[in-house]
PDB file of N, CA and C in Angstrom:
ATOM      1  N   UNK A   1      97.759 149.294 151.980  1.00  0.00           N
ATOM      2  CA  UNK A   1      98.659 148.166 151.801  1.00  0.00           C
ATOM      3  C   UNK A   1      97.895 146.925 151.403  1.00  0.00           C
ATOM      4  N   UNK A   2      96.579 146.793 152.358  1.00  0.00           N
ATOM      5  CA  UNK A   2      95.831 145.660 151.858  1.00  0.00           C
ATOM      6  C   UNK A   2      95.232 145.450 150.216  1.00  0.00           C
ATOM      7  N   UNK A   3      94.986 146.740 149.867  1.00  0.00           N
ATOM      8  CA  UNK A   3      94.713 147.120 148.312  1.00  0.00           C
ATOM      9  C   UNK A   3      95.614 146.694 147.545  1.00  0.00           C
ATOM     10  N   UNK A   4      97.324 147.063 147.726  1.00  0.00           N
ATOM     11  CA  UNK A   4      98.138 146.727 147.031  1.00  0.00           C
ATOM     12  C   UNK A   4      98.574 145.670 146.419  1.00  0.00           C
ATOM     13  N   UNK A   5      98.091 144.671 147.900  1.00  0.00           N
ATOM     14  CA  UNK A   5      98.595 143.025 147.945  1.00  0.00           C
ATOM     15  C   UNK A   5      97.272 142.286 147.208  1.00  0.00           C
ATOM     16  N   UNK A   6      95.867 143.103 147.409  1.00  0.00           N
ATOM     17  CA  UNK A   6      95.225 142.264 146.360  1.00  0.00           C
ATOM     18  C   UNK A   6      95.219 142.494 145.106  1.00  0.00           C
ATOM     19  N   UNK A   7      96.023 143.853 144.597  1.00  0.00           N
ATOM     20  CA  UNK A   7      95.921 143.761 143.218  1.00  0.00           C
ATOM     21  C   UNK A   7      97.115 142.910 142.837  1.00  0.00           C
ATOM     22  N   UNK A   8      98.154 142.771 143.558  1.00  0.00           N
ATOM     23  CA  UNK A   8      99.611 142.402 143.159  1.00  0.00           C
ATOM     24  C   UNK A   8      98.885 140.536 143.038  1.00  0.00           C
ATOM     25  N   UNK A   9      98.117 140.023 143.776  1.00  0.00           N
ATOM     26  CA  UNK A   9      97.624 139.018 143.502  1.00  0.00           C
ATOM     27  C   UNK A   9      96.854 138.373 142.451  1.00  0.00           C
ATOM     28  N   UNK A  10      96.031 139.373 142.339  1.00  0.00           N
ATOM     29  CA  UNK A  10      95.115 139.471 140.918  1.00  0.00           C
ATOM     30  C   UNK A  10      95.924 139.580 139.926  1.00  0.00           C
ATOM     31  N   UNK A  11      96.514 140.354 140.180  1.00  0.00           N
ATOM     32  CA  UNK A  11      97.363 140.552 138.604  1.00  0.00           C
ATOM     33  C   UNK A  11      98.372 139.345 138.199  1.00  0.00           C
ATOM     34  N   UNK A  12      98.890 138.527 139.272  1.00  0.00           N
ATOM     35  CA  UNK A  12      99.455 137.546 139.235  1.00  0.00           C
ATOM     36  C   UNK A  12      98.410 135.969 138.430  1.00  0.00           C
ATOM     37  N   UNK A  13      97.518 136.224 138.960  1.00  0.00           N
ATOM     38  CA  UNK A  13      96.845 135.120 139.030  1.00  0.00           C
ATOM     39  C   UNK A  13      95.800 135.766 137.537  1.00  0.00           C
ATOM     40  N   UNK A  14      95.809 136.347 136.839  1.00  0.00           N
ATOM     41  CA  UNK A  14      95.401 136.942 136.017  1.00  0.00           C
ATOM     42  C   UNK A  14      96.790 136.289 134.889  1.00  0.00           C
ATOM     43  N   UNK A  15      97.959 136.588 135.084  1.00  0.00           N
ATOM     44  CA  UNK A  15      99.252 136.555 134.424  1.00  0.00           C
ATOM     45  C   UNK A  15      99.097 134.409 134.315  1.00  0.00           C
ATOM     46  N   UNK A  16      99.241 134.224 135.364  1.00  0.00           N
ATOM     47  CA  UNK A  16      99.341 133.015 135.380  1.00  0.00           C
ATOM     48  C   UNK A  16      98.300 131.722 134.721  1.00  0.00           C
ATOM     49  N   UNK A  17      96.967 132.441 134.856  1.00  0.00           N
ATOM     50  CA  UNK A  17      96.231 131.694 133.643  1.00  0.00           C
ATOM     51  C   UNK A  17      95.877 132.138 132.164  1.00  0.00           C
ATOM     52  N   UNK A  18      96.384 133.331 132.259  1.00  0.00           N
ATOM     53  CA  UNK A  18      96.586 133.644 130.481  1.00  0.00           C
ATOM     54  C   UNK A  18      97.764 132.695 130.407  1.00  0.00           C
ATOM     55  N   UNK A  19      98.752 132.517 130.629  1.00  0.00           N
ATOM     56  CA  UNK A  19     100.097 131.443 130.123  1.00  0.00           C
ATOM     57  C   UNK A  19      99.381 129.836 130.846  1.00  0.00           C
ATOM     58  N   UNK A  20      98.473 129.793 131.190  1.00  0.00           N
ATOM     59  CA  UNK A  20      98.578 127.985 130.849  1.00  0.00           C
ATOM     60  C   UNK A  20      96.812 128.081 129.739  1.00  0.00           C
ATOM     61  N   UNK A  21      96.354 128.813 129.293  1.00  0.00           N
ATOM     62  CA  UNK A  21      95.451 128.896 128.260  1.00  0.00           C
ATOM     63  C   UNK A  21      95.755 129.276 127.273  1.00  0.00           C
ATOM     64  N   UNK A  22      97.089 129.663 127.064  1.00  0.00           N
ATOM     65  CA  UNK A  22      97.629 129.420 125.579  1.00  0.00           C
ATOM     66  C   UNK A  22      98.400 128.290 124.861  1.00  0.00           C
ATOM     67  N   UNK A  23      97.965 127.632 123.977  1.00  0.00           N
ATOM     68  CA  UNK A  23      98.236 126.426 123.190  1.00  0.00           C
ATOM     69  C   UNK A  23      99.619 126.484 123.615  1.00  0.00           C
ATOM     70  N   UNK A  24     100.299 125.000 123.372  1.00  0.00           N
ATOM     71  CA  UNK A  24     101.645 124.391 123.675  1.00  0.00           C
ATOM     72  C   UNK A  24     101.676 124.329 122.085  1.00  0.00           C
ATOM     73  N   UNK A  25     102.905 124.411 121.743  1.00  0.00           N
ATOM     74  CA  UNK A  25     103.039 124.433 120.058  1.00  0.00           C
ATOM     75  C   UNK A  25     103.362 122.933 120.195  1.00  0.00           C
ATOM     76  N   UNK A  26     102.382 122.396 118.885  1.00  0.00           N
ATOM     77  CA  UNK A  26     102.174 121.107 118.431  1.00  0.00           C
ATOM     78  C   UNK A  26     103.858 120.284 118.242  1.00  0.00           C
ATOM     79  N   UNK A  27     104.429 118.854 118.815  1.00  0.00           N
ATOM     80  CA  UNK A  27     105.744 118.668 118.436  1.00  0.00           C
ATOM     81  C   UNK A  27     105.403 117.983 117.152  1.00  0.00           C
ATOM     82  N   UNK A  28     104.298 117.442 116.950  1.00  0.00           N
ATOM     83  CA  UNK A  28     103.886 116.561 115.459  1.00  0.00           C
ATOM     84  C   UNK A  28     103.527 117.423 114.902  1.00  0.00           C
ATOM     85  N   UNK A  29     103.092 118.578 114.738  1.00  0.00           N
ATOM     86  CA  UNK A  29     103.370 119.400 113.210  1.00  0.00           C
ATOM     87  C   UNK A  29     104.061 119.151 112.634  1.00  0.00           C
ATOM     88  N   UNK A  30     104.024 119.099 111.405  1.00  0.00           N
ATOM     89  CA  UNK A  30     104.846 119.571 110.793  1.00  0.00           C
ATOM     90  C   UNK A  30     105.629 121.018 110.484  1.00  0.00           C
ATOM     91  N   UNK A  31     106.879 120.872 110.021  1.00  0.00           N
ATOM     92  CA  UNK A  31     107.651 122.035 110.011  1.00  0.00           C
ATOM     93  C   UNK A  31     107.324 122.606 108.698  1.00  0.00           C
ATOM     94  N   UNK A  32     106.413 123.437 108.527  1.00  0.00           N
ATOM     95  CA  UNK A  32     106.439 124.428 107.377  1.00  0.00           C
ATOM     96  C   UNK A  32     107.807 124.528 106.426  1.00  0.00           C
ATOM     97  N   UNK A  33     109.366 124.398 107.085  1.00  0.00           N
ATOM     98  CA  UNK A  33     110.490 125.118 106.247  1.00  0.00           C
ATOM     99  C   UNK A  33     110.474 123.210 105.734  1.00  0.00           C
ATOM    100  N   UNK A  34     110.344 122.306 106.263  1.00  0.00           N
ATOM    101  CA  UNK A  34     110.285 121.008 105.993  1.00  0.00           C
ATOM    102  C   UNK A  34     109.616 120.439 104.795  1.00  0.00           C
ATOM    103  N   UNK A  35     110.696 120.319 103.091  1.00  0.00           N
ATOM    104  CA  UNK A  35     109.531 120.055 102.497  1.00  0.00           C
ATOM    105  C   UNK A  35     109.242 118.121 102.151  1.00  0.00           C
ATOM    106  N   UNK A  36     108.021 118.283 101.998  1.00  0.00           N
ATOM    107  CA  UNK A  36     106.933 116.975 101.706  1.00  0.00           C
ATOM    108  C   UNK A  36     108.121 115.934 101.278  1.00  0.00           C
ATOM    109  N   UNK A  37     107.495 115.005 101.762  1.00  0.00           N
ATOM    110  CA  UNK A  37     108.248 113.682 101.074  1.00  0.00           C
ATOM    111  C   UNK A  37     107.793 113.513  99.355  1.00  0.00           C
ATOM    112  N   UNK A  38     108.800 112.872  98.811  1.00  0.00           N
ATOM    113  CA  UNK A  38     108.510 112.739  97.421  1.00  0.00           C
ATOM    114  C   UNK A  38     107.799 111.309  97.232  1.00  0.00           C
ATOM    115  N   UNK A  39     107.413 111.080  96.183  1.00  0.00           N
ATOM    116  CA  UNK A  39     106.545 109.699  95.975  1.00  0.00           C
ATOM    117  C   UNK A  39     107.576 108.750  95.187  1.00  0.00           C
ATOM    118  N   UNK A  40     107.609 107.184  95.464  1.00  0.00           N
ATOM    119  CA  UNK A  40     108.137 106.757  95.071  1.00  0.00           C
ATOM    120  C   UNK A  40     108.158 106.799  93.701  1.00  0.00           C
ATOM    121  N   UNK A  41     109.706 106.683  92.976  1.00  0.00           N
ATOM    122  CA  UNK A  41     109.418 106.385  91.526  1.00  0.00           C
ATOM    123  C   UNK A  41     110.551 105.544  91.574  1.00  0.00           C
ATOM    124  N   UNK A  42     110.432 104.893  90.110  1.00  0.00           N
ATOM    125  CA  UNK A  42     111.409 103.451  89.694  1.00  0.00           C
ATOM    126  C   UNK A  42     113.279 104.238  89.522  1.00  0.00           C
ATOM    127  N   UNK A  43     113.877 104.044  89.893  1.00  0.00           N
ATOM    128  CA  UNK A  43     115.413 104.622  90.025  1.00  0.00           C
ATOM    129  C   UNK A  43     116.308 103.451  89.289  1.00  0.00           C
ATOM    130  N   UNK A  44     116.204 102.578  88.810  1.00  0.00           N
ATOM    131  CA  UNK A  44     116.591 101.038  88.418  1.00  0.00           C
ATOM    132  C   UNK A  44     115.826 100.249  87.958  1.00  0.00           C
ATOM    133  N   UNK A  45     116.182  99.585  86.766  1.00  0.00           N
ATOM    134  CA  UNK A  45     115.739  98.356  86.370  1.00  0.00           C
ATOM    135  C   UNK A  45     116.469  97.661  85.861  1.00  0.00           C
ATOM    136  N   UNK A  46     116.235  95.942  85.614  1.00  0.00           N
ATOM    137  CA  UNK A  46     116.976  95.270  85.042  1.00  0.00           C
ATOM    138  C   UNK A  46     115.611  94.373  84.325  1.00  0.00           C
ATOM    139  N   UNK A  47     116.387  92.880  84.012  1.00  0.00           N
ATOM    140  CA  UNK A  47     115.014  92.038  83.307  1.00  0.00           C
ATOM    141  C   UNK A  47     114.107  91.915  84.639  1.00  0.00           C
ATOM    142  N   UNK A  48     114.709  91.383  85.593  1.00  0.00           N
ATOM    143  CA  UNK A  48     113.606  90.649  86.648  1.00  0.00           C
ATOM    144  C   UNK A  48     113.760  91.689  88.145  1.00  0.00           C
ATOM    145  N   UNK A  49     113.911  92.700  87.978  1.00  0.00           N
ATOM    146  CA  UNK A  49     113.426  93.102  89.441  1.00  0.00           C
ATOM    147  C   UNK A  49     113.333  94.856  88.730  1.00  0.00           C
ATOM    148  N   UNK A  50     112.952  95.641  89.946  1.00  0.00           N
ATOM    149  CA  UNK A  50     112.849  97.297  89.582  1.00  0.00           C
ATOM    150  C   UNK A  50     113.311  97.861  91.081  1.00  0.00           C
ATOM    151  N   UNK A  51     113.841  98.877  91.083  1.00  0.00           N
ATOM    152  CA  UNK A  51     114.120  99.422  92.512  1.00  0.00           C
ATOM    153  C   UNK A  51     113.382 100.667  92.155  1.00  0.00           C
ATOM    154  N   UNK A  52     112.388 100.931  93.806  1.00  0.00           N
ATOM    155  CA  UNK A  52     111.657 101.753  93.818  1.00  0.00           C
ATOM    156  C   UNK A  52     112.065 103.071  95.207  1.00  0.00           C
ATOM    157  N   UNK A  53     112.298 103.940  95.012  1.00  0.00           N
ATOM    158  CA  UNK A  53     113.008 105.263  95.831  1.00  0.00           C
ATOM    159  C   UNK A  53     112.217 106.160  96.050  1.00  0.00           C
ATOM    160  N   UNK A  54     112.000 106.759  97.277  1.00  0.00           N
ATOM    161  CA  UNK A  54     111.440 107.666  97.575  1.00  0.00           C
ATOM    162  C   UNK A  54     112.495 108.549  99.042  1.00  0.00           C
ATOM    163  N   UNK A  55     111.720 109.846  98.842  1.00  0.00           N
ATOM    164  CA  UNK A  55     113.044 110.995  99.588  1.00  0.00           C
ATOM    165  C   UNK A  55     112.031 111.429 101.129  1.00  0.00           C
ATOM    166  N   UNK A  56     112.898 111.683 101.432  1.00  0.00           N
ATOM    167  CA  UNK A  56     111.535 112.527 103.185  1.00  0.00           C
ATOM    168  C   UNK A  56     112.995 113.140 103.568  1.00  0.00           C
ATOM    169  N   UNK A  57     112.689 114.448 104.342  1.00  0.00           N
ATOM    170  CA  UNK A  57     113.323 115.336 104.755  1.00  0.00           C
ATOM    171  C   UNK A  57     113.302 115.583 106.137  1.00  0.00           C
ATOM    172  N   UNK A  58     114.069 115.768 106.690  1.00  0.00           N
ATOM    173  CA  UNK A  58     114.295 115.494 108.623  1.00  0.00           C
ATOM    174  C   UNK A  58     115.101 117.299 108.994  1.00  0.00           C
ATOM    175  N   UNK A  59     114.961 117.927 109.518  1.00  0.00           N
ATOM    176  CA  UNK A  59     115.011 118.887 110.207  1.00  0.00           C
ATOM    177  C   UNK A  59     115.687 118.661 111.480  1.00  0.00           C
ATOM    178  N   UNK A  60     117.040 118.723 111.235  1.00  0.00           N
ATOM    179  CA  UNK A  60     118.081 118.426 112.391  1.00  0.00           C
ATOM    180  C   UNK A  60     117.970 119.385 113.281  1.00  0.00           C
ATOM    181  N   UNK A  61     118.957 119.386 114.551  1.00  0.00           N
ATOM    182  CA  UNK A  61     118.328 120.418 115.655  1.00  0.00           C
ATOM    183  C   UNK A  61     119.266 121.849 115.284  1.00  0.00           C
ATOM    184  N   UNK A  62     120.604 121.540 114.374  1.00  0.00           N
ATOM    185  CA  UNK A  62     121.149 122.757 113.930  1.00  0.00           C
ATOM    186  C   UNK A  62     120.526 123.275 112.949  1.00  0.00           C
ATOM    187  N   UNK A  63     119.373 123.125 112.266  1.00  0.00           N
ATOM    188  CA  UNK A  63     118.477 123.765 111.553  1.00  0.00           C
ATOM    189  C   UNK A  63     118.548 123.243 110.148  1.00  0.00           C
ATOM    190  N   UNK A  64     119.532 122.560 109.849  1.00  0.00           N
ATOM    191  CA  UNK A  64     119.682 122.208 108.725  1.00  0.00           C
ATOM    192  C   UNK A  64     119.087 121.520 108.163  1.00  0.00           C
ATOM    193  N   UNK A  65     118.670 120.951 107.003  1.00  0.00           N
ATOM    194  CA  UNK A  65     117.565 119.726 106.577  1.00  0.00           C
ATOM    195  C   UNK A  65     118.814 118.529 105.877  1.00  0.00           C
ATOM    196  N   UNK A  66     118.016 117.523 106.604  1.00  0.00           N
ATOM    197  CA  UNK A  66     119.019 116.343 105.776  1.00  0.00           C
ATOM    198  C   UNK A  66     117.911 115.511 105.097  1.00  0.00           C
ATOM    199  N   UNK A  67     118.522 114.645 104.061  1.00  0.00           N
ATOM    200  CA  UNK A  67     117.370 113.419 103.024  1.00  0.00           C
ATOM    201  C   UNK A  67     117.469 112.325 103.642  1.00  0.00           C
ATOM    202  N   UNK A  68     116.968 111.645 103.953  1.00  0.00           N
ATOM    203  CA  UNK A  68     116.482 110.092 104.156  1.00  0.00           C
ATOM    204  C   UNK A  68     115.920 109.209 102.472  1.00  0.00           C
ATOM    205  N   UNK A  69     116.638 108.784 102.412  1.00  0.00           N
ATOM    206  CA  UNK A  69     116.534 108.276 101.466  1.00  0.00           C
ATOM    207  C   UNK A  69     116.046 106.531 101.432  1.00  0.00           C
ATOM    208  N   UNK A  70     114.738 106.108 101.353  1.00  0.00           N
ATOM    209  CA  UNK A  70     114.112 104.808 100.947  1.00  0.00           C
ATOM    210  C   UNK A  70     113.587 104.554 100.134  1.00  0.00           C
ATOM    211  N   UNK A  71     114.178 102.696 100.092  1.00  0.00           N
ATOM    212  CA  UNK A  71     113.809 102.263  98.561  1.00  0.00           C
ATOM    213  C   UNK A  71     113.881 100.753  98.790  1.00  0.00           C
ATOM    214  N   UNK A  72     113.084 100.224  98.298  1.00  0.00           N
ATOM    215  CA  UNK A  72     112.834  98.826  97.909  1.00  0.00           C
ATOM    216  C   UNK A  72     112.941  98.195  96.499  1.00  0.00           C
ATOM    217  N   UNK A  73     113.349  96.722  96.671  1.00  0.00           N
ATOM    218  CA  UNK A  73     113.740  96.437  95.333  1.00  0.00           C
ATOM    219  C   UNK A  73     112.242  95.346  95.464  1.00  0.00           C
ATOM    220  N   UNK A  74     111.860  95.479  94.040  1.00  0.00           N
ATOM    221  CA  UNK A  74     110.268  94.238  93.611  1.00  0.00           C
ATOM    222  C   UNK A  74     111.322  93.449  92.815  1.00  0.00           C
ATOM    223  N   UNK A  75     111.053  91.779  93.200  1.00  0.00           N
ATOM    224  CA  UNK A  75     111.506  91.077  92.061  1.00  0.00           C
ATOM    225  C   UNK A  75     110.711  90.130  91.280  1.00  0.00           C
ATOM    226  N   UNK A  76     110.658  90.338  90.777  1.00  0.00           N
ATOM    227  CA  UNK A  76     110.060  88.978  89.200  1.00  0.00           C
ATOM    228  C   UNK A  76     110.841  88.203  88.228  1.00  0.00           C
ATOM    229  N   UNK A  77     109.882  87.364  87.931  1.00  0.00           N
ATOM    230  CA  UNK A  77     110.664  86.873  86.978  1.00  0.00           C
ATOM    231  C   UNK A  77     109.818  87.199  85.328  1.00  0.00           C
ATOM    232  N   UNK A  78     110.720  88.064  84.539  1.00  0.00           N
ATOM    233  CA  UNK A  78     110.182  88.472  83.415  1.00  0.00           C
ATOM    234  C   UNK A  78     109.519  89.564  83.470  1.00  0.00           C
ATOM    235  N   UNK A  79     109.958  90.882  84.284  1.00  0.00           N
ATOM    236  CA  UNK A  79     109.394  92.050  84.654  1.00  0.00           C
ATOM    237  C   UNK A  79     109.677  93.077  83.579  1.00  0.00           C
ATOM    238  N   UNK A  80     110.814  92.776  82.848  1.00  0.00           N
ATOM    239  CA  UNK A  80     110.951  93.465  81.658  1.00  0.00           C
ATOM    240  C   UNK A  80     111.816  92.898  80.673  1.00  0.00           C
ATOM    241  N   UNK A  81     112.071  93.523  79.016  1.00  0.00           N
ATOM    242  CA  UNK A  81     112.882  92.859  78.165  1.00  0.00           C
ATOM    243  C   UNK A  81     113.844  93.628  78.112  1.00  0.00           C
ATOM    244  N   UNK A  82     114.590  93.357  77.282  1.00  0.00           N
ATOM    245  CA  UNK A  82     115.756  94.691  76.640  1.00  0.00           C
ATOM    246  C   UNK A  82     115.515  95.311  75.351  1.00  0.00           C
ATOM    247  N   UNK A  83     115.531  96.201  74.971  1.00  0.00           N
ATOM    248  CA  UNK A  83     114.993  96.626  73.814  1.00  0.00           C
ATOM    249  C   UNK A  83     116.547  96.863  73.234  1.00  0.00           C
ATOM    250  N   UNK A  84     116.552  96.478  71.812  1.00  0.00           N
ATOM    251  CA  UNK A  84     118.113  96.155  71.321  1.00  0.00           C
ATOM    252  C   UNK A  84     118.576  97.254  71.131  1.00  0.00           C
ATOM    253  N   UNK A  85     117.904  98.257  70.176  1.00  0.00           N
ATOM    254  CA  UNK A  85     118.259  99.574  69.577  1.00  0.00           C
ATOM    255  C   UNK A  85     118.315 100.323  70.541  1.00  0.00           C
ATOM    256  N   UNK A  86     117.563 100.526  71.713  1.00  0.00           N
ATOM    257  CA  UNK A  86     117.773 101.751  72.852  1.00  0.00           C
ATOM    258  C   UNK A  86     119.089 100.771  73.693  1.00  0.00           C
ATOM    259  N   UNK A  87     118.781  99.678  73.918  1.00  0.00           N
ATOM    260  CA  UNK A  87     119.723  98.990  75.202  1.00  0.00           C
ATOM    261  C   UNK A  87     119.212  99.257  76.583  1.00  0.00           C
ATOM    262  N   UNK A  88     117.684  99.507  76.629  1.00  0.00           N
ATOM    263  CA  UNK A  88     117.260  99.889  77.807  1.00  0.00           C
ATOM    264  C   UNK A  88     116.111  98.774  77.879  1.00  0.00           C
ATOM    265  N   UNK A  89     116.107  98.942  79.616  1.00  0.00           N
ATOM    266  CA  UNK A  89     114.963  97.485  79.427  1.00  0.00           C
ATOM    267  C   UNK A  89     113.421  98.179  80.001  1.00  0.00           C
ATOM    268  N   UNK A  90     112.562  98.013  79.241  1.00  0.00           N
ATOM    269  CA  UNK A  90     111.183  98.120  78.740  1.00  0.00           C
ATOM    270  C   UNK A  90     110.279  97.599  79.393  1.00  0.00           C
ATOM    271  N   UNK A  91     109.288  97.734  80.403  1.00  0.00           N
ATOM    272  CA  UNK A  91     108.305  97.138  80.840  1.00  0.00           C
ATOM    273  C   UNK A  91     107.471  96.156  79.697  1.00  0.00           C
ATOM    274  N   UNK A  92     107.760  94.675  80.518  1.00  0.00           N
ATOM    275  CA  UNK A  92     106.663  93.785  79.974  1.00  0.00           C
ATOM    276  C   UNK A  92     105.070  93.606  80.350  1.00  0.00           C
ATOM    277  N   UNK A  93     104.717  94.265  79.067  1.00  0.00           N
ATOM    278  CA  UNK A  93     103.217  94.062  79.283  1.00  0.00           C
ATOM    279  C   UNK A  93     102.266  92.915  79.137  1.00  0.00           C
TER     280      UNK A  93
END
């Protein structure tokens, strides 16, 4: 009986530090199915300002992925012209 109770111990205590010496999965990983944020690019222009957009992806807890969508507007004065024949406005260099 005394045999029994020290293996039933050992084996416990054997069980119990294999599970706290295995890694806790990282919560700041990133999610592999999660893809990369995109880099900003220009989404708008006019003469004096440009709006600049960029996307990042969030991993809701029903599994689904939703967009976050940010963007800032730059303003100037004389940031671009209009070009007559296209009707589009043109970075001033």
């Amino acid at each position: 009986m005394k045999t029994f109770s020290t293996l039933a111990i050992t084996l416990l205590f054997c069980l119990a530090t294999r599970a706290a010496t295995q890694p806790a999965p990282d919560p700041s990983a990133p999610d592999p199915a999660v893809p990369p944020p995109t880099a900003y690019q220009i989404v708008n222009r006019d003469a004096n300002s440009r709006v600049w957009q960029r996307d990042s992806y969030l991993k809701l807890p029903d599994g689904h992925i939703a967009t976050q969508h940010h963007s800032f507007t730059e303003i100037a004065a004389a940031l671009h012209y209009q070009d007559c024949p296209n009707d589009q406005f043109m970075r001033l260099i």
